[in-house]
Protein backbone atom coordinates (compact mmCIF):
# COMPACT_ATOMS: atom_id res chain seq x y z
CA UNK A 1 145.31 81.95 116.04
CA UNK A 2 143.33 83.09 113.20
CA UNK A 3 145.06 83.73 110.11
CA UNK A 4 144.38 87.35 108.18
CA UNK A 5 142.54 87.15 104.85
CA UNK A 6 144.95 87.32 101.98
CA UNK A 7 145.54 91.19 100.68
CA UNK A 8 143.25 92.42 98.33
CA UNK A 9 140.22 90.44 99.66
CA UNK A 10 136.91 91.48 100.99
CA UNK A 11 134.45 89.75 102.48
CA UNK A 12 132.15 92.08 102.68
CA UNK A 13 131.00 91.68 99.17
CA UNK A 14 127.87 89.40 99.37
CA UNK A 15 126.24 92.14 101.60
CA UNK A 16 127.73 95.09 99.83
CA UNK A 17 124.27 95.83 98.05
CA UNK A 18 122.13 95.34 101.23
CA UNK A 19 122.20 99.13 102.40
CA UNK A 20 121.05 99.88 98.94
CA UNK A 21 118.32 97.24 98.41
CA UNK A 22 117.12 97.81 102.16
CA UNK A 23 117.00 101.57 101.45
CA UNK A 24 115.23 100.98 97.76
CA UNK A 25 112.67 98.72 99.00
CA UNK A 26 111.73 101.20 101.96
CA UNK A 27 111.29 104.33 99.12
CA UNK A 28 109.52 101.62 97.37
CA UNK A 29 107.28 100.29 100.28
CA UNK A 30 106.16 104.33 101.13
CA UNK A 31 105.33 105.35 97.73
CA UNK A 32 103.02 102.25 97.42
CA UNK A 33 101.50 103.19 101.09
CA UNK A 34 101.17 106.89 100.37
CA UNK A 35 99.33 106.30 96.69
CA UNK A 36 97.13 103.46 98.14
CA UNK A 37 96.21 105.86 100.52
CA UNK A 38 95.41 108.83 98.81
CA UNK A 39 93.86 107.14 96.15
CA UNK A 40 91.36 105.12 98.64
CA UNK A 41 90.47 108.55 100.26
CA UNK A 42 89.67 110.24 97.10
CA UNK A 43 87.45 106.85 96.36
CA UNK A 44 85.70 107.16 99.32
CA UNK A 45 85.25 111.33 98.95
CA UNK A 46 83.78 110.54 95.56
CA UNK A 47 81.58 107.91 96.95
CA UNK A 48 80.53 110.11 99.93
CA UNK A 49 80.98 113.62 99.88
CA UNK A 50 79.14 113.86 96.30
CA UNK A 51 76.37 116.41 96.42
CA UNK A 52 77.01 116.88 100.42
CA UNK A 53 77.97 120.01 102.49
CA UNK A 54 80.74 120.27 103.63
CA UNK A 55 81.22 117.99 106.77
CA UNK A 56 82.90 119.64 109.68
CA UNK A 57 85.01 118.12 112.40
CA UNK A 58 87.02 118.73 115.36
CA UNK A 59 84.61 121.86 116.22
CA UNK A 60 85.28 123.57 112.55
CA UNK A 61 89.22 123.06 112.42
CA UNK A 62 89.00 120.30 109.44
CA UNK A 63 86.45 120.27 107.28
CA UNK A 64 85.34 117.28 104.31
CA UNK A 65 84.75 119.01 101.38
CA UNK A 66 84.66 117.65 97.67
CA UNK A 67 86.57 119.83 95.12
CA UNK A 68 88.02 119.32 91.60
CA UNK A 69 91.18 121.30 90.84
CA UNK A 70 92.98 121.85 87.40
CA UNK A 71 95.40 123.60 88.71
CA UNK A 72 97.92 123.97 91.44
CA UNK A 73 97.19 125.19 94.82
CA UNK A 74 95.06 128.25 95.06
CA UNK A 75 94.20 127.01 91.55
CA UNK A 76 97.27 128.48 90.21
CA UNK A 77 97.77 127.53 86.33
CA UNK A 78 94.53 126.14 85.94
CA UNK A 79 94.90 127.06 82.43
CA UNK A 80 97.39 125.53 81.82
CA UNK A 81 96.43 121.72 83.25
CA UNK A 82 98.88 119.77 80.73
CA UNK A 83 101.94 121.44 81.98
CA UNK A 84 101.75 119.30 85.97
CA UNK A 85 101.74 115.55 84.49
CA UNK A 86 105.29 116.94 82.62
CA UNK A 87 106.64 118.54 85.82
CA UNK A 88 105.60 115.22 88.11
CA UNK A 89 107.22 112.84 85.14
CA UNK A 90 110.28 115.04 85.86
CA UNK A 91 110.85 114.56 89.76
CA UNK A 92 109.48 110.77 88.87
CA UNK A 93 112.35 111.03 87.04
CA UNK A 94 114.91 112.83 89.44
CA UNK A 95 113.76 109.93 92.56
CA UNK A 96 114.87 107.39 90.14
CA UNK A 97 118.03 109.14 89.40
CA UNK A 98 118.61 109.87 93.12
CA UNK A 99 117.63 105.89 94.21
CA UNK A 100 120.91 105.11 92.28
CA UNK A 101 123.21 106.17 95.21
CA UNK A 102 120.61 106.01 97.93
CA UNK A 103 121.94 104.12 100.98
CA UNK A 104 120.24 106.37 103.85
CA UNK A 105 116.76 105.46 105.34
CA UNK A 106 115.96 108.42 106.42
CA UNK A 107 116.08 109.83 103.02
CA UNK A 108 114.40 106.78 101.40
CA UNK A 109 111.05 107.58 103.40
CA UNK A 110 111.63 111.69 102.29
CA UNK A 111 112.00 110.27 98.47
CA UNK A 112 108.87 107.40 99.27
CA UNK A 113 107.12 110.27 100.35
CA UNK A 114 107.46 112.58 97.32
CA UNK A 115 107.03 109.78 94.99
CA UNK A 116 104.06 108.71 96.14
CA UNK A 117 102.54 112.22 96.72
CA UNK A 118 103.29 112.90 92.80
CA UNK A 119 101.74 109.48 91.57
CA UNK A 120 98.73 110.19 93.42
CA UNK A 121 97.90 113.25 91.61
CA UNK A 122 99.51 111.89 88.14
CA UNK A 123 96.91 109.30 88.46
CA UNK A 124 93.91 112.24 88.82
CA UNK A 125 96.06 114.13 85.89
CA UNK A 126 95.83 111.06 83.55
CA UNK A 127 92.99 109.05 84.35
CA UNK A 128 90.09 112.16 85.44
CA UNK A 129 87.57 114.21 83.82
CA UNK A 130 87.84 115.88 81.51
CA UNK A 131 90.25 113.94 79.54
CA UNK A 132 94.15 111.88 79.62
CA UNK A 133 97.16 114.46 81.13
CA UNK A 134 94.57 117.16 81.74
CA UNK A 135 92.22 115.66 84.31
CA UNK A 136 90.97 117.46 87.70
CA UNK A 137 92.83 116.68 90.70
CA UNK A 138 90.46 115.45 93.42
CA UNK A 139 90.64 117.67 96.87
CA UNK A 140 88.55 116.94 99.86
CA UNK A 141 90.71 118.21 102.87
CA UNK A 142 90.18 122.21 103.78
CA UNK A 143 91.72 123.74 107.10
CA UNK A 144 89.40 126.63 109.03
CA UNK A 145 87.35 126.92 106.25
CA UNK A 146 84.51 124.83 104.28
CA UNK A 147 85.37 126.38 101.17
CA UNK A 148 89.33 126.46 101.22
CA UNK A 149 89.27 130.37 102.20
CA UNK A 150 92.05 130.04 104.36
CA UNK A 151 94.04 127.32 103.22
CA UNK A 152 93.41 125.73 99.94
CA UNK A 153 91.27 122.20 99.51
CA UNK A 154 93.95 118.97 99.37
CA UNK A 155 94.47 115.71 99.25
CA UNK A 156 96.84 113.01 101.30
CA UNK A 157 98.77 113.36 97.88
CA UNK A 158 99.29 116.96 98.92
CA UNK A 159 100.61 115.72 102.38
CA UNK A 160 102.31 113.22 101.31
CA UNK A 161 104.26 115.56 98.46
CA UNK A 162 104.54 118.89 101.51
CA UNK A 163 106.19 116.25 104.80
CA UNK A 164 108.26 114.50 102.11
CA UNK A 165 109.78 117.74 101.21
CA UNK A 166 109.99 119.72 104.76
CA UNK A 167 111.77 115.98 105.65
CA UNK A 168 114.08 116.48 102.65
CA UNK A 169 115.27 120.12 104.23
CA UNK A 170 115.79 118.88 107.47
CA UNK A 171 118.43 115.84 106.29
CA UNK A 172 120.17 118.30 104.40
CA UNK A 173 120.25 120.93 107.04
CA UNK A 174 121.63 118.48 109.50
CA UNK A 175 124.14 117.05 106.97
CA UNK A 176 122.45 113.46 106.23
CA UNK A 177 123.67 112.41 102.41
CA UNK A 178 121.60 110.01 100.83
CA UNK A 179 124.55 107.79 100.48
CA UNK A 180 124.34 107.28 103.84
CA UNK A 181 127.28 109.90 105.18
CA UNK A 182 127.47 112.86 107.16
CA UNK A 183 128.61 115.99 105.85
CA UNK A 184 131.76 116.80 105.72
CA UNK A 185 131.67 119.87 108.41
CA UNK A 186 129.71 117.37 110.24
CA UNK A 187 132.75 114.62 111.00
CA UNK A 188 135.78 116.95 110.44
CA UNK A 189 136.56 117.24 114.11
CA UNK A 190 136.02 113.02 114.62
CA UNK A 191 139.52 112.07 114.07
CA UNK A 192 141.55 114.85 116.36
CA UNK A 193 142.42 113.25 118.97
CA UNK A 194 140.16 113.88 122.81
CA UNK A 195 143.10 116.02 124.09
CA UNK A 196 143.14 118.01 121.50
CA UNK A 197 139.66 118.99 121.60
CA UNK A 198 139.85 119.99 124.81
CA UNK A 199 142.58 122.13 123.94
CA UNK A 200 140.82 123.59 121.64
């Protein structure tokens, strides 16, 4: 016969950081894979899409075309370049605030997304023509249109920063927390008892 652990113990605590360190490291791990990646494509649009046409594929649905944007999409506040690098630094901010109490997966690769979608374009804001915090954002991707008529001209980054989000709606619409829990209206109905429900 086993004897109980004394009151007041817990021997959980070696491992009680795991769900958070498992759940850090993913948000980590997609950043990383989402800014590698949109920073190798806009490499590679630089190095080959320079001086081109615009290269059409899948019979005109997607289209390779190299832009430079100073603004947002549809070139919105173009004038006003400076003001993005301050609004990314801010959600930069609010992931790292959010990471604190992060415990759910499914909500690390949302945050990994979003993080990585907003360095990508930092990087373009800081390090691109014309100059530091008001560079061009490089855009190569346009949907239906060579030119962006339909849809406006992005990048992975873009992507990256758009599934992150619509991912982010969908845990909170089915009650996911980011500590890991369900929503409260979610598990109210988990402790009455079976015949109870039936009842009901």
């Amino acid at each position: 016969m086993t004897a109980a652990p004394p009151a007041g113990s817990d021997t959980t605590v070696p491992d009680a950081g795991t769900p958070r360190r498992r759940a850090v490291g993913l948000l980590l791990g997609v950043s990383l894979a989402s800014l590698l990646a949109d920073l190798g494509t806009k490499q590679l649009a630089l190095a080959e899409l320079t001086g081109r046409e615009p290269v059409s594929l899948l019979g005109g649905a997607v289209y390779l075309t190299l832009t430079r944007n100073s603004g947002a999409a549809w070139s919105i506040g173009s004038d006003h370049t400076w003001v993005f690098p301050l609004i990314t630094l801010g959600v930069i901010g609010w992931i790292a605030w959010m990471a604190l109490r992060l415990r759910s997966l499914p909500w690390a690769v949302s945050l990994g997304l979003v993080l990585g979608g907003a360095l990508g374009n930092l990087t373009d804001r800081i390090f691109r023509a014309p100059g530091h915090f008001v560079g061009h954002v490089v855009d190569m991707i346009s949907l239906f249109d060579p030119y962006g008529q339909v849809w406006p001209v992005f990048n992975l980054a873009d992507s990256s920063l758009v599934c992150g989000v619509v991912l982010a709606v969908f845990l909170e619409l089915t009650g996911r927390q980011r500590d890991g829990s369900r929503a409260a209206s979610d598990t109210a109905g988990d402790d009455v008892p079976a015949d109870q429900k039936e009842r009901a």
